[in-house]
Protein backbone atom coordinates (compact mmCIF):
# COMPACT_ATOMS: atom_id res chain seq x y z
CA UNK A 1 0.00 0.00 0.00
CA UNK A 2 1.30 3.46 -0.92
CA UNK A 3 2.67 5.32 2.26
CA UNK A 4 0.77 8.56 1.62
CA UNK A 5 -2.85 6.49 1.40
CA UNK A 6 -2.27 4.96 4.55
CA UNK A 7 -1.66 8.15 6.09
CA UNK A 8 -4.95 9.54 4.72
CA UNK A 9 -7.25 6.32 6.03
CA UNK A 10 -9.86 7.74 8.06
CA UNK A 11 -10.14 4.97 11.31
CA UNK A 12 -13.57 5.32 13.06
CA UNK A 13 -15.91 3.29 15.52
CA UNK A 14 -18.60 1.27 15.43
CA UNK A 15 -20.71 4.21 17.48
CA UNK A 16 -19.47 6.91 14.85
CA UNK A 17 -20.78 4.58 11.65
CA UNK A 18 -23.93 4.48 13.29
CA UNK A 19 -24.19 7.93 14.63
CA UNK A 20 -22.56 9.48 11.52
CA UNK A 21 -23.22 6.77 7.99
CA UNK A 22 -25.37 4.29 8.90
CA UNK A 23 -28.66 5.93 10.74
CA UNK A 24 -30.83 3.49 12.33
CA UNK A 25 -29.09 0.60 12.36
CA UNK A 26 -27.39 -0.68 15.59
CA UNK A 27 -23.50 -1.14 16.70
CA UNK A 28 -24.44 -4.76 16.92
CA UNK A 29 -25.38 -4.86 13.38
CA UNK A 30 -22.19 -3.06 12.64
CA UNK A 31 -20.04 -5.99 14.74
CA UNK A 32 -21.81 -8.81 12.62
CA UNK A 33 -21.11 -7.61 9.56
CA UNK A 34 -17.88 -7.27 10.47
CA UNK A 35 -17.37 -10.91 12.02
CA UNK A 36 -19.77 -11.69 8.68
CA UNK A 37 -16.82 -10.28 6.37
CA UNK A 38 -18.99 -7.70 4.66
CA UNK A 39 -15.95 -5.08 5.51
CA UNK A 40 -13.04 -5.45 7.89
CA UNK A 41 -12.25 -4.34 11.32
CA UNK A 42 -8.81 -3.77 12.99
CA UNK A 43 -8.41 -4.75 16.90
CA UNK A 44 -6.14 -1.90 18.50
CA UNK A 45 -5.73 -1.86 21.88
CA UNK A 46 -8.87 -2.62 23.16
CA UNK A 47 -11.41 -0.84 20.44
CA UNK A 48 -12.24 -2.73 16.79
CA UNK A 49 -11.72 0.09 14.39
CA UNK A 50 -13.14 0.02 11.15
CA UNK A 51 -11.28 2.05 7.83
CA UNK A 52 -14.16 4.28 6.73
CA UNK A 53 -13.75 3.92 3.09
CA UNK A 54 -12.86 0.39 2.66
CA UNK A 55 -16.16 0.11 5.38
CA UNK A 56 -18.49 2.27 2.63
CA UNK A 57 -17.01 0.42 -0.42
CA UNK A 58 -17.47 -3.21 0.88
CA UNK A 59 -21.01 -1.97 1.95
CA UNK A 60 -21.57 -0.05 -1.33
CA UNK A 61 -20.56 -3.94 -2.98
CA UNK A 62 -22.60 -6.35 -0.69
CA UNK A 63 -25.72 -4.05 0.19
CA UNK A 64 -28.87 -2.68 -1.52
CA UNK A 65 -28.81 0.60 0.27
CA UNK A 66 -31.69 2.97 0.37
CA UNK A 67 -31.31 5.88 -1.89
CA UNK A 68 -30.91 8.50 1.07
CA UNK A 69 -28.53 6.50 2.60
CA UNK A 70 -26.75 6.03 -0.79
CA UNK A 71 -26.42 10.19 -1.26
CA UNK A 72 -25.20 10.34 2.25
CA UNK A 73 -22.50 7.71 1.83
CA UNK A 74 -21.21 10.09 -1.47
CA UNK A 75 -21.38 13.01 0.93
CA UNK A 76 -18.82 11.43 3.05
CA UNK A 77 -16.45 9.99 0.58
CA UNK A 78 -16.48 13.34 -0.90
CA UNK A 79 -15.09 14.98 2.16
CA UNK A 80 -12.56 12.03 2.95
CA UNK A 81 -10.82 11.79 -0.77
C-alpha cells in the first residue's frame, strides 16, 4: 500500500458509523457484519476500528442501500478523498 494512502485512512468506531453513515441501524449490526466479512475491522488496543472507506465500499458492494442512505454515503467519501 502506498505510504501517503495509509496516512490519509480515516479509522472510526462502530458508534461513529452508526451515529454518523449508517442511521438506524445498531453497533451490533455493525459488529456482525464485520465478524460476517462484509468489511473489515482492525483490533487496537482494546477498540475494533473500522477504515471508513474500505467500510463504505465493501457496503456499497454487498448491500442494496436505500437511496438517502446512498447520497449520504457520497457526501462522506467526498469529504474524505
Amino acid at each position: 500500500m502506498d505510504e501517503q494512502k495509509s496516512l490519509n485512512k480515516k479509522f472510526v468506531t462502530a458508534k461513529w458509523l452508526v451515529e454518523n453513515v449508517f442511521l438506524g441501524i445498531s453497533k451490533h449490526t455493525i459488529y456482525k457484519w464485520a465478524r460476517e466479512g462484509i468489511f473489515p475491522a482492525y483490533k487496537v488496543g482494546g477498540s475494533l476500528l473500522f477504515d471508513l472507506e474500505e467500510v463504505i465500499e465493501a457496503v456499497k458492494e454487498k448491500v442494496v442501500l436505500p437511496q438517502f442512505l446512498e447520497e449520504r454515503i457520497n457526501e462522506i467519501l467526498k469529504g474524505i478523498r
